[in-house]
Protein backbone atom coordinates (compact mmCIF):
# COMPACT_ATOMS: atom_id res chain seq x y z
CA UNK A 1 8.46 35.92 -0.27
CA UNK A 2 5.79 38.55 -1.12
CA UNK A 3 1.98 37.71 -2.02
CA UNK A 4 1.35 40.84 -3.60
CA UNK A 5 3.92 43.21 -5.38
CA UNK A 6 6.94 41.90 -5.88
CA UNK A 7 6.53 40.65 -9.02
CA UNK A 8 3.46 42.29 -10.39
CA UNK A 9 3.24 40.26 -13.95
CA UNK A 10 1.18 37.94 -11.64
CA UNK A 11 -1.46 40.54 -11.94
CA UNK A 12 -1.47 38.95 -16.05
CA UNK A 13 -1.42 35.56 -14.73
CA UNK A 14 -5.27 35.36 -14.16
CA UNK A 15 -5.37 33.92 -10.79
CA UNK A 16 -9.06 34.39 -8.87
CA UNK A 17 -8.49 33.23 -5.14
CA UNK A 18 -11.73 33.04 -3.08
CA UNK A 19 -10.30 30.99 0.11
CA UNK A 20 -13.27 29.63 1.33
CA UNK A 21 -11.81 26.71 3.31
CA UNK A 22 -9.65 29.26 5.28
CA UNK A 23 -13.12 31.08 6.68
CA UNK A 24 -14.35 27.92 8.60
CA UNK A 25 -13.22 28.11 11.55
CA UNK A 26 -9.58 28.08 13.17
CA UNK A 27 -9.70 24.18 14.34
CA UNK A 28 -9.76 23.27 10.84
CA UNK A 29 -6.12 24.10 9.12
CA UNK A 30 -3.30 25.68 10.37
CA UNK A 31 -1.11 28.74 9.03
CA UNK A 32 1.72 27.53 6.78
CA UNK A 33 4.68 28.91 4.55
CA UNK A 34 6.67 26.99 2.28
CA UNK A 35 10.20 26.54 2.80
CA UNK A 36 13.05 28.27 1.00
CA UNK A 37 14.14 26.70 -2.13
CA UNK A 38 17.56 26.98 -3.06
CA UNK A 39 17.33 26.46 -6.80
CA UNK A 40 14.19 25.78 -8.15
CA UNK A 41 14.11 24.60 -11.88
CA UNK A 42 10.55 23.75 -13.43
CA UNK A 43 10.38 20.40 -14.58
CA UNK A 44 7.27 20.27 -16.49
CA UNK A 45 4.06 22.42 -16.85
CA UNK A 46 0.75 21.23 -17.76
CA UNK A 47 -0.40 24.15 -20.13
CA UNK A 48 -3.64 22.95 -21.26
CA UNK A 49 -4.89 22.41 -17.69
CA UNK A 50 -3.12 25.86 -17.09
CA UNK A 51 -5.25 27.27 -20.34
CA UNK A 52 -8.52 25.42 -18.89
CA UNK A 53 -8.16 26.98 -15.20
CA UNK A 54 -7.93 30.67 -17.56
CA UNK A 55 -4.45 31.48 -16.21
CA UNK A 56 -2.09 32.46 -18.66
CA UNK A 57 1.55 31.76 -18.66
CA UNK A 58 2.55 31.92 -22.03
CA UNK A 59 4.30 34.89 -21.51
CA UNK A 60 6.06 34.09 -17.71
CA UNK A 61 9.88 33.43 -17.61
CA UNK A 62 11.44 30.00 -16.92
CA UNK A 63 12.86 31.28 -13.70
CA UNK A 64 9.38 33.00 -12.36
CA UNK A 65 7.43 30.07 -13.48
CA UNK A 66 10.04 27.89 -10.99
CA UNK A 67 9.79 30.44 -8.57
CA UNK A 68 6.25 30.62 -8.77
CA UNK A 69 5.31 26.71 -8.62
CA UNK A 70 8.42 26.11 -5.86
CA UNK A 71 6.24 28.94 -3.68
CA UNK A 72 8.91 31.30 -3.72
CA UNK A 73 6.74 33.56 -5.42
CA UNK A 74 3.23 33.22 -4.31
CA UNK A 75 0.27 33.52 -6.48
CA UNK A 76 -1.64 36.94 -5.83
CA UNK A 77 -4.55 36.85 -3.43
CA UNK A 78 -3.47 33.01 -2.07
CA UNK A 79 -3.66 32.26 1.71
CA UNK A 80 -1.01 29.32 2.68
CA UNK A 81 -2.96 26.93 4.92
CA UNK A 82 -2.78 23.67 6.26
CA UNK A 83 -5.77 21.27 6.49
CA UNK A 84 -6.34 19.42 9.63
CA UNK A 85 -7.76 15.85 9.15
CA UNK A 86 -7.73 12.45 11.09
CA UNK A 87 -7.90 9.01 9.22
CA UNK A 88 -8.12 5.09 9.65
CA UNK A 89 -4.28 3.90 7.98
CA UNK A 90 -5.01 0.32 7.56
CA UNK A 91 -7.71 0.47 10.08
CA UNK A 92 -6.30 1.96 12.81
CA UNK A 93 -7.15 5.57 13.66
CA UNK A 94 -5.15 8.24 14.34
CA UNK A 95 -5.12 12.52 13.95
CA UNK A 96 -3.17 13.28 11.04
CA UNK A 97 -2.99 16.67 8.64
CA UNK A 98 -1.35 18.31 5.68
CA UNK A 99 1.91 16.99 6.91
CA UNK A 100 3.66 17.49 3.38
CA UNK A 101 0.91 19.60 1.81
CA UNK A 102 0.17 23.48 1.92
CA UNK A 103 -3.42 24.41 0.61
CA UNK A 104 -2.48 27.88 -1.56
CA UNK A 105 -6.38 28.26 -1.62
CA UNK A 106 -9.22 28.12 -4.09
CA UNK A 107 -8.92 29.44 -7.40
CA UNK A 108 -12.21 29.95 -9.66
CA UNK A 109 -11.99 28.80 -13.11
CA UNK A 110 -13.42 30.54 -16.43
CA UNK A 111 -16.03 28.11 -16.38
CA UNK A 112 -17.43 28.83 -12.16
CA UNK A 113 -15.86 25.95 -10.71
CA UNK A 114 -14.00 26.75 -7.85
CA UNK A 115 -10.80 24.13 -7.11
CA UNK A 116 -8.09 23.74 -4.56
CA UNK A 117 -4.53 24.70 -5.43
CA UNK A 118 -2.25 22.85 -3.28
CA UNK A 119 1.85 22.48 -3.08
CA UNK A 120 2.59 19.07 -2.31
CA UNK A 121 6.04 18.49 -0.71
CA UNK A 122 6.56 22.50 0.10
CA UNK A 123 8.03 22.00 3.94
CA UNK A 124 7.43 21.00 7.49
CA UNK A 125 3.67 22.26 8.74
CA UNK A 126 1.86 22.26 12.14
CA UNK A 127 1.07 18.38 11.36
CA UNK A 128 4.16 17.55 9.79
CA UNK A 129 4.83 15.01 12.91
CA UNK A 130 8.49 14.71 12.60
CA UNK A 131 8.85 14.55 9.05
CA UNK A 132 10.60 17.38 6.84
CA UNK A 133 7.64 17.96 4.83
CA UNK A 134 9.72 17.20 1.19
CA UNK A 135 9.56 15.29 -1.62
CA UNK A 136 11.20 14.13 -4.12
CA UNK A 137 10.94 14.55 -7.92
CA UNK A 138 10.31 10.65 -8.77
CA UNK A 139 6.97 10.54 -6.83
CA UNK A 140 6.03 14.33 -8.00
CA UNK A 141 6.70 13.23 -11.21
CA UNK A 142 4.79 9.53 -10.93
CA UNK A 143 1.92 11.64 -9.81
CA UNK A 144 1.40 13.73 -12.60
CA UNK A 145 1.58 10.74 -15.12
CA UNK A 146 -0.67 8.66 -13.22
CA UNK A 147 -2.98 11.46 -12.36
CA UNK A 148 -3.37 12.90 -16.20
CA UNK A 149 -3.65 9.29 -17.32
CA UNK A 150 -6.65 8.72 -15.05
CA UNK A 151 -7.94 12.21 -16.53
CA UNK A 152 -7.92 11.03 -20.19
CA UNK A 153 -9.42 7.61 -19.16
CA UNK A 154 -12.40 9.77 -17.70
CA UNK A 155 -11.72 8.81 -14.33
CA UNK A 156 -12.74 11.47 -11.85
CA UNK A 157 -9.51 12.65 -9.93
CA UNK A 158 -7.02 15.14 -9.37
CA UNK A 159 -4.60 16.84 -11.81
CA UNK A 160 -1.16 17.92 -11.82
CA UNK A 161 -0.33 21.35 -12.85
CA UNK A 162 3.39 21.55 -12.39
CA UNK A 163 6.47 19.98 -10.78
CA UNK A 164 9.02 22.24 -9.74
CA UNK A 165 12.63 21.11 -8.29
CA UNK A 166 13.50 22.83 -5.31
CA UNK A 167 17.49 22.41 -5.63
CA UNK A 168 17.41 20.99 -2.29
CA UNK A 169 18.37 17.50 -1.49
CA UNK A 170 16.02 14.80 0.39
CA UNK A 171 16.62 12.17 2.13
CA UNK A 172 14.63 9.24 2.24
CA UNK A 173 16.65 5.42 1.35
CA UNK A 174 18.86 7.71 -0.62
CA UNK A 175 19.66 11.25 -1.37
CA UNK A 176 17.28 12.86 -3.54
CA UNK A 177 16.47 15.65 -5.63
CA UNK A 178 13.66 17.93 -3.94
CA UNK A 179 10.68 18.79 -6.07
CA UNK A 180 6.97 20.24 -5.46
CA UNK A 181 3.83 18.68 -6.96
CA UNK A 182 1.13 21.86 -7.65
CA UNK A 183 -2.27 19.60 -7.51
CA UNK A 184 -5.17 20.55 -8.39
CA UNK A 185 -8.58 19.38 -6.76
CA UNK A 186 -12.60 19.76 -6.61
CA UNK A 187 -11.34 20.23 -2.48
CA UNK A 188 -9.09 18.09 -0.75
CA UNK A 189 -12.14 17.40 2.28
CA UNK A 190 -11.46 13.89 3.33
CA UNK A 191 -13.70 11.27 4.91
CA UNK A 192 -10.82 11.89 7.68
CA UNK A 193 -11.63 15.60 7.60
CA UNK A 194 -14.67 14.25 9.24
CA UNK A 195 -13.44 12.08 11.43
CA UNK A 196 -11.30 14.68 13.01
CA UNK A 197 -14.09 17.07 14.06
CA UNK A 198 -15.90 14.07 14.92
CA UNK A 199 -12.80 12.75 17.08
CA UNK A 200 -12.69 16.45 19.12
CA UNK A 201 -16.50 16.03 19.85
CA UNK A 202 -17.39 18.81 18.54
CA UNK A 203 -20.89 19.11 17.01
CA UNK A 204 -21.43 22.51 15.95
CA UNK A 205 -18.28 22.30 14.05
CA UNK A 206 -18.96 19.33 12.04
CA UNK A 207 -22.34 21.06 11.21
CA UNK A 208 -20.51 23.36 9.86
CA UNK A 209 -18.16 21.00 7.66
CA UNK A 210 -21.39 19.42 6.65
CA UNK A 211 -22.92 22.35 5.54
CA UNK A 212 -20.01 23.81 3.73
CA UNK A 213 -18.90 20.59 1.72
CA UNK A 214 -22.58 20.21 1.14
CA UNK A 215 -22.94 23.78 -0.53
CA UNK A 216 -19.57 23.20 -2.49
CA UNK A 217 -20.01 19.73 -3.75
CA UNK A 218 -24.23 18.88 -3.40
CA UNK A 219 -25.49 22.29 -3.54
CA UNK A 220 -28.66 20.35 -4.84
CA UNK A 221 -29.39 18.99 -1.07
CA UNK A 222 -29.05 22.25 0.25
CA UNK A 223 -32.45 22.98 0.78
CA UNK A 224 -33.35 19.01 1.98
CA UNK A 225 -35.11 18.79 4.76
CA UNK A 226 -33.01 15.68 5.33
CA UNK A 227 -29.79 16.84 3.85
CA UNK A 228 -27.47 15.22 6.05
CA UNK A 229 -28.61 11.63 4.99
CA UNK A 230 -29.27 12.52 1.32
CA UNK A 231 -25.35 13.89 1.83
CA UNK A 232 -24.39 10.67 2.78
CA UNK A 233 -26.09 8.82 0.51
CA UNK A 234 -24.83 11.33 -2.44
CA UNK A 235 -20.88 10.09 -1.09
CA UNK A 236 -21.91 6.73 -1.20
CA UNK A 237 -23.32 7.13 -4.86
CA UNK A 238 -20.22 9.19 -6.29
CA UNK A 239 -17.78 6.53 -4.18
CA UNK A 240 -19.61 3.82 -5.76
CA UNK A 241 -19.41 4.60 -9.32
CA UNK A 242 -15.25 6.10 -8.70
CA UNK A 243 -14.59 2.29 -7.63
CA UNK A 244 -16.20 0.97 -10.02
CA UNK A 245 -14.07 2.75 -12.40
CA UNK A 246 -11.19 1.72 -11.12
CA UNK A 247 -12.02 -1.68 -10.88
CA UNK A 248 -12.99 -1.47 -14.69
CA UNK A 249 -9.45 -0.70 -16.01
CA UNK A 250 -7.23 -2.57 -13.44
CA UNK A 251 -6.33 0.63 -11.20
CA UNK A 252 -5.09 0.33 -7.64
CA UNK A 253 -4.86 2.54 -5.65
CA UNK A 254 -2.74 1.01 -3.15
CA UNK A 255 -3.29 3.04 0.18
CA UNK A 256 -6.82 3.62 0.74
CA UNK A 257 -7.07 4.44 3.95
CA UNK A 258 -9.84 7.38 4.72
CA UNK A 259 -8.04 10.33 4.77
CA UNK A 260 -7.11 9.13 1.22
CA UNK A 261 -11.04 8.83 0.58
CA UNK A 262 -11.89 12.77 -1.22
CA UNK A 263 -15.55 13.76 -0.21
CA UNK A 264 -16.49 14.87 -3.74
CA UNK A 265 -15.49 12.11 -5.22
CA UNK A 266 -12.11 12.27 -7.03
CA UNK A 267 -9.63 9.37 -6.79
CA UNK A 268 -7.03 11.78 -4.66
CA UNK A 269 -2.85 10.62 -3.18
CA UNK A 270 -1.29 8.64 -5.96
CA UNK A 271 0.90 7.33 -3.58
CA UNK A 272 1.83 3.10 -3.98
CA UNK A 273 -0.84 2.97 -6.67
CA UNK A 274 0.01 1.01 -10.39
CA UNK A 275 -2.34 -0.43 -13.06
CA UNK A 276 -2.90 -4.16 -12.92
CA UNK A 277 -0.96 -6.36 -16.15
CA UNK A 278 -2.04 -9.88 -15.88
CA UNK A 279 -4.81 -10.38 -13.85
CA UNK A 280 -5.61 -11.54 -10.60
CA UNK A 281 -7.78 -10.46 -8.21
CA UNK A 282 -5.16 -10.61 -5.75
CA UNK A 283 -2.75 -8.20 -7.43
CA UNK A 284 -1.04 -6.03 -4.47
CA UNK A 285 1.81 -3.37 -5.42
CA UNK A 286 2.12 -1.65 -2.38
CA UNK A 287 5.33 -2.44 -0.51
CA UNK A 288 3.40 -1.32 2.76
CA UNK A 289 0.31 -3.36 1.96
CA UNK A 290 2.02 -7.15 3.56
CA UNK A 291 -1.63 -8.77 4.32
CA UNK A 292 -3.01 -7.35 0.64
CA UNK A 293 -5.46 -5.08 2.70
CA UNK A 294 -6.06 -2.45 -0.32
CA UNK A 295 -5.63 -5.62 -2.88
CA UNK A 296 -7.40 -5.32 -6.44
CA UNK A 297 -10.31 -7.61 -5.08
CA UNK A 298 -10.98 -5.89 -2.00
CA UNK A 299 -11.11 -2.11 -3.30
CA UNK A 300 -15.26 -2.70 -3.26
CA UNK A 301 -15.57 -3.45 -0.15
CA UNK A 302 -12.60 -1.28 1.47
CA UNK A 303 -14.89 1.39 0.11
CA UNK A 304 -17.76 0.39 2.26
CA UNK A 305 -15.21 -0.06 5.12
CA UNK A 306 -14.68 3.72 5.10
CA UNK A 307 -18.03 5.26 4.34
CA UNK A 308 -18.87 3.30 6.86
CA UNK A 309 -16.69 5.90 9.08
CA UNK A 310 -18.07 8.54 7.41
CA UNK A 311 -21.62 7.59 8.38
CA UNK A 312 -20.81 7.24 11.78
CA UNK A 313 -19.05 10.72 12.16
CA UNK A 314 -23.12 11.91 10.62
CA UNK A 315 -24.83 10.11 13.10
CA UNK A 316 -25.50 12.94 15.20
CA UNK A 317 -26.76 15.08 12.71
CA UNK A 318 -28.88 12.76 10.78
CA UNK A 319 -31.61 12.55 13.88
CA UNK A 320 -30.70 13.48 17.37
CA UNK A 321 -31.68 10.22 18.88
CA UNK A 322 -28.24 8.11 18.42
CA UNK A 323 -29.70 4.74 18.10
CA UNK A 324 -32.23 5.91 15.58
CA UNK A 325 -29.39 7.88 13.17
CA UNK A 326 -27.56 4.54 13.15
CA UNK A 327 -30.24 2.02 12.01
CA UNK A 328 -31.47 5.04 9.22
CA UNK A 329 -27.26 5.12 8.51
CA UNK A 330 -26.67 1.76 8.24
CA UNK A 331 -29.75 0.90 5.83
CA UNK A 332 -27.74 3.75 3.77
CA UNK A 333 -24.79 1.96 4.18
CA UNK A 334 -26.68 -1.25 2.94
CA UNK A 335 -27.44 0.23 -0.48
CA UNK A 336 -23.60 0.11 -1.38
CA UNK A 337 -23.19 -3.40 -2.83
CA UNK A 338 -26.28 -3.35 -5.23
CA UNK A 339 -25.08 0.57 -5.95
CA UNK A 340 -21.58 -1.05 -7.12
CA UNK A 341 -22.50 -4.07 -8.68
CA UNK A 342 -24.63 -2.12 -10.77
CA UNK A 343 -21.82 0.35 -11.86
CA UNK A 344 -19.51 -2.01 -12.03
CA UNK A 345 -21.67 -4.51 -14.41
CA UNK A 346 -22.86 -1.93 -16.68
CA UNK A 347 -19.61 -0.93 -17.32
CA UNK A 348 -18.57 -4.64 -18.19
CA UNK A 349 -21.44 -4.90 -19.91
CA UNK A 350 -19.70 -1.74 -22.16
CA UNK A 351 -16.52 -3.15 -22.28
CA UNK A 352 -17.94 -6.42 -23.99
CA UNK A 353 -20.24 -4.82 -26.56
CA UNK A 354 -23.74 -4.96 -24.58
CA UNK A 355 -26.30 -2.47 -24.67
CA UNK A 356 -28.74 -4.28 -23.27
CA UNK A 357 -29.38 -6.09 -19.43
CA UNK A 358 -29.73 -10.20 -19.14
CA UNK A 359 -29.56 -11.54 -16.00
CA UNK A 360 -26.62 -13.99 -16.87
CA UNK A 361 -24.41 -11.17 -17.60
CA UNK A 362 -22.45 -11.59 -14.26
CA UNK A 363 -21.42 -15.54 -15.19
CA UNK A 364 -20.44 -14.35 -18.85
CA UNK A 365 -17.92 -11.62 -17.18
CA UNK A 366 -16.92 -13.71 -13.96
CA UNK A 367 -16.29 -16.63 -16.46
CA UNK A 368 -14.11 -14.41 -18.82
CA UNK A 369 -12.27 -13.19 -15.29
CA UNK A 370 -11.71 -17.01 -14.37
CA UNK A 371 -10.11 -17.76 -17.88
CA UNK A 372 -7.87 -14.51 -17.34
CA UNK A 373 -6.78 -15.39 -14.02
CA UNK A 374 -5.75 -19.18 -15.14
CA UNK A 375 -4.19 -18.18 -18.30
CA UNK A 376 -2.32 -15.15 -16.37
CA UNK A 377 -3.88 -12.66 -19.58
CA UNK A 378 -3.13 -9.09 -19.66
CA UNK A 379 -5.99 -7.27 -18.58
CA UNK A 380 -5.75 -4.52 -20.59
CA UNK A 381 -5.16 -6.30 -23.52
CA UNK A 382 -7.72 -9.01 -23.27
CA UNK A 383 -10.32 -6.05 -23.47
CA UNK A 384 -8.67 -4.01 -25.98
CA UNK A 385 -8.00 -7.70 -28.35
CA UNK A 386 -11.72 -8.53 -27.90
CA UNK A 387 -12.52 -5.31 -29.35
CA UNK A 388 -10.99 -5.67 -32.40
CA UNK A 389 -12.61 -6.62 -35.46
CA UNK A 390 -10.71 -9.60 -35.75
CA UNK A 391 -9.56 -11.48 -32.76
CA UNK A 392 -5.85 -11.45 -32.81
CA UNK A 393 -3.88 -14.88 -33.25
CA UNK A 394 -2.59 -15.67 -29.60
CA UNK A 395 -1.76 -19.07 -28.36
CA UNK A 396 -3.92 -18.50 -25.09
CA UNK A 397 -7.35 -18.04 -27.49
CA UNK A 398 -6.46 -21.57 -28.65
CA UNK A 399 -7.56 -22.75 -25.15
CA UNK A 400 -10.54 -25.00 -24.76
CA UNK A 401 -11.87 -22.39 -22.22
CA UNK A 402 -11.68 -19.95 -24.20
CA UNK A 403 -13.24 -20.80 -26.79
CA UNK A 404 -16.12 -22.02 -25.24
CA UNK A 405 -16.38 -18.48 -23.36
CA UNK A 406 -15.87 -16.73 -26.60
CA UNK A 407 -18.41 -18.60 -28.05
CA UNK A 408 -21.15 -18.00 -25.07
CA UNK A 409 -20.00 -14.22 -25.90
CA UNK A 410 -20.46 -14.23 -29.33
CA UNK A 411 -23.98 -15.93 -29.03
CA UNK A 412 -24.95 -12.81 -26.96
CA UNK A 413 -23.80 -10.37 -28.69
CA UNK A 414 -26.09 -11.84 -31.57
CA UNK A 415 -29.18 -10.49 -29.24
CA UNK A 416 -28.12 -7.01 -29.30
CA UNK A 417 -29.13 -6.47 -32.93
CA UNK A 418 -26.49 -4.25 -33.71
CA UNK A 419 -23.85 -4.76 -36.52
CA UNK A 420 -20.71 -6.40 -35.47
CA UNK A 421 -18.64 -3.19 -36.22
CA UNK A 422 -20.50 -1.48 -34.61
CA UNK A 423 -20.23 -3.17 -31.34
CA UNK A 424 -16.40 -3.21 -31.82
CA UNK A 425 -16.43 0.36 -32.18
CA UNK A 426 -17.94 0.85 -29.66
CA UNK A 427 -16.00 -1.69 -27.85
CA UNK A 428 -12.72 0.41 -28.77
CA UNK A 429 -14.03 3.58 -27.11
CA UNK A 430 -14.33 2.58 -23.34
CA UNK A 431 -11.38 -0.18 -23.72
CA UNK A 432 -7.90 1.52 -23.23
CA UNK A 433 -5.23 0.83 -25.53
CA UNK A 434 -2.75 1.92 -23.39
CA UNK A 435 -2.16 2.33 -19.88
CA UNK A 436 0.28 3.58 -17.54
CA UNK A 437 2.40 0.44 -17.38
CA UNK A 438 4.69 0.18 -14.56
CA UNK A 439 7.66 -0.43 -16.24
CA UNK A 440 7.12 2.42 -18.80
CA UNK A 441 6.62 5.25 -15.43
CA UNK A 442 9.61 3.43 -13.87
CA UNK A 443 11.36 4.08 -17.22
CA UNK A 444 10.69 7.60 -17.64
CA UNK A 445 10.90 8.36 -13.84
CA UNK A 446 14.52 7.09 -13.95
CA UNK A 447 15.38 9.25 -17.26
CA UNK A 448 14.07 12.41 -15.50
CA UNK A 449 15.72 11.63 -11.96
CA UNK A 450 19.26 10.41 -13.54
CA UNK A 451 19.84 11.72 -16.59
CA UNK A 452 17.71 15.05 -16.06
CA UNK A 453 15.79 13.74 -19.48
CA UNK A 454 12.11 14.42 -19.75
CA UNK A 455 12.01 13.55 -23.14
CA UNK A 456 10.59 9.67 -21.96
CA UNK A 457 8.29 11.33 -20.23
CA UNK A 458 7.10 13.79 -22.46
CA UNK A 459 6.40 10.72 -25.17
CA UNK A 460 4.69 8.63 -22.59
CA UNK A 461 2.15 11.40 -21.41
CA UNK A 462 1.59 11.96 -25.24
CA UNK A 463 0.47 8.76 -25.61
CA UNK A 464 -1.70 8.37 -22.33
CA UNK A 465 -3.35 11.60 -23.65
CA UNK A 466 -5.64 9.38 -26.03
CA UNK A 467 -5.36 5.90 -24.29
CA UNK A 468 -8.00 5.01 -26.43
CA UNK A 469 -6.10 5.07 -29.97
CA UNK A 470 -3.80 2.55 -30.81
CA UNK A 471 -1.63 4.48 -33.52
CA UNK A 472 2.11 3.21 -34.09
CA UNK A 473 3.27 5.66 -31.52
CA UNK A 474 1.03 3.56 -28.66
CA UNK A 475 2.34 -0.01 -29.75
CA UNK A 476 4.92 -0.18 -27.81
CA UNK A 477 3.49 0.99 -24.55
CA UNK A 478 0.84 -1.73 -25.24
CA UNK A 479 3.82 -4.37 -24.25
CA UNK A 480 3.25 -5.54 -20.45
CA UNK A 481 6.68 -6.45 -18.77
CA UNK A 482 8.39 -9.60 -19.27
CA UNK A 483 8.59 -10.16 -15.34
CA UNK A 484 5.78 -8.06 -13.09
CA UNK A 485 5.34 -10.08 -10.04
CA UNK A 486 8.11 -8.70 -8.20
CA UNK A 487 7.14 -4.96 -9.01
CA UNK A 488 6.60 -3.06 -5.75
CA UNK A 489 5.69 0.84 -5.27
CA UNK A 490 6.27 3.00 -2.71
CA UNK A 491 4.34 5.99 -0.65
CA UNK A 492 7.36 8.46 -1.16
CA UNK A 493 7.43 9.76 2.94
């Protein structure tokens, strides 16, 4: 495995590895390798992503390409780390780490932004604690469709560059193929990264974490004279409005514990995570998740949960007496709810054609969710139908509860002054068509895994491309399953 010369049409590739993370100090990552791969095949390459992070592989081979994104061939100028973090996994703590993950560095894009090139499932590292370090190519795979779908719904998060087989088998309930997820990232600094310099009691370290994240992700609060709090408060903002988002188009995320909570605010680990069909607030797919911990309905408030943990691992640089860092932290903390609420309605208020703020807003959406819970309606749907010109014929708008909803709606839209197609249109371009529907990943996940076929695949990512058009090529990933309630998704470890 050679960095540097070996294969010198890297040098046309365009990589520009800074490597910033691996200057802090020692304590925070360890050195790391991936393993040998046997056989590595490329599975699929995202080229526009590829085109947008200026590297050019147009003209690499099949075989270097695999080589290349199995880390058999590593990029020029990368340093293979590890990150060290801690985290709360369903609220109990523990010190953690890239156990299946090997940070490649930081490349900077065309554009100045500077983001984290990381193998996922590339071998055992210092924190691998007893595990091999694999994966397998259903969950690499699962990851890039969820992750680009969340992309073209304008969700922040990570992307997926590549997935690369290995040729190496893993073993997890059954044999598997091997396969490496390249992700790309604004960082991968977790609330957990805190918490683990926190954890060691070491203060001049996590003043350094501060200060670096701050510089890479809120350069604006640099110069603050009270930059750790404004930092906070800047997470707490960006965490906010991320949940919100979810919560707006039925994601969840399934495992958010906070070393699965990303510091710049990306939605980051598509592990057990699905879109919601019929809705309830209750809606758990996680096979892990037994008491509905990281259900639909809580996401909100799990997200206060862990910047709660956050705060605390600030406290003792926001004022160095303890007791007055907490009370200025926890009226910080207090400014969550409203913070959400606010996203969260406003974004409602888009979805169902408002412009404009009246204060019963909340009972016309929380009445709408009531009728969709009862009548089990596709939440997707229900949005995407009430943007439509024409409300489409359905047996559940018959309902006496809807129509009296439907009517309060219609009687408020009438304030907005705008022309009905108008609203609609407007309607149309925050309500997704499509989705990533369970049974549709499931569908193309088993193609690729059994039949080597990545032509399911290929059509579903088409269409998640532009999940707001509803051309005959969407219509039939608008379907929901006939049977959902049994669905269950898994972390992949």
């Amino acid at each position: 495995m050679n960095a540097d010369n070996e294969h010198p049409g890297q040098d046309q590739i365009g990589w520009r590895f800074d490597n910033t993370y691996s200057r802090l100090p020692d304590s925070f990552f360890s050195p790391a390798k991936p393993a040998t791969a046997k056989a590595p095949r490329l599975s699929i390459l995202n080229r526009r992503l590829a085109d947008d992070l200026g590297l050019d592989l147009n003209g690499v081979s099949p075989e270097a390409a695999a080589s290349l994104f199995s880390g058999q061939d590593l990029p020029n100028g990368s340093n293979p780390i590890a990150q060290a973090y801690a985290g709360h996994q369903f609220g109990g703590f523990t010190m953690l780490g890239d156990g299946r993950a090997i940070l490649l560095g930081e490349h900077r894009s065309p554009a100045g932004h500077l983001v984290d090139i990381q193998f996922k499932g590339a071998g055992r590292t210092a924190y691998s604690r007893g595990g091999d370090g694999f994966a397998a190519l259903g969950p690499m795979l699962r990851e890039y469709i969820i992750s680009e779908a969340m992309f073209a719904l304008d969700i922040p998060t990570t992307r997926s560059l590549a997935v690369a087989t290995t040729g190496e088998t893993v073993y997890r309930q059954t044999r598997l193929q091997g396969a490496i997820l390249t992700r790309v990232a604004a960082s991968h600094i977790r609330v957990g990264t805190f918490e683990y310099v926190a954890a060691r009691g070491d203060e001049a370290n996590l003043r350094v974490l501060a200060d670096y994240t701050i510089n890479r992700h809120y350069p604006e609060l640099a110069d603050s004279p009270n930059r750790y709090l404004e930092f906070f408060r800047a997470v707490l903002d960006r965490q906010a409005a991320l949940i919100a988002r979810w919560q707006l188009v039925g994601f969840i995320h399934g495992v958010m514990n906070t070393d699965n909570m990303a510091i710049s605010g990306e939605t980051i680990d598509y592990g057990p995570c699905a879109f919601m069909n019929a809705y309830s607030a209750d809606t758990v797919f996680s096979s892990i998740d037994h008491a509905g911990r990281y259900a639909y309905r809580n996401q909100p408030a799990i997200a206060q949960w862990n910047l709660a943990r956050f705060g605390e691992t600030l406290i003792p640089l926001i004022d160095p007496e303890q007791e007055k860092a907490i009370a200025i932290a926890t009226e910080v903390l207090g400014e969550y709810p409203a913070l959400f609420q606010e996203y969260w309605l406003d974004g409602m208020r888009a979805k169902l054609g408002m412009q404009s703020a009246e204060p019963d807003d909340l009972d016309l959406v929380q009445s709408l969710q009531a009728w969709m819970e009862k009548s089990k309606a596709d939440f997707t749907n229900t949005f995407r139908d009430l943007s439509a010109d024409e409300l489409p014929v359905r047996d559940q708008y018959a309902s006496p509860d809807f129509q009296e909803w439907n009517t309060k709606w219609k009687h408020r839209l009438s304030r907005e002054s705008r022309p009905t197609l108008l609203v609609k249109a407007g309607m149309r371009r925050v309500n997704p068509a499509v989705i990533p529907r369970n049974h549709r990943v499931e569908e193309a996940l088993a193609a690729a895994e059994d039949h080597d076929d990545l032509s399911v695949l290929h059509r579903l990512l088409k269409v998640l491309a532009t999940p707001n058009e509803a051309g005959a090529d969407a219509e039939m990933y608008q379907a929901p399953p006939s049977e959902d309630g049994s669905y269950r998704t898994f972390c992949g470890t």
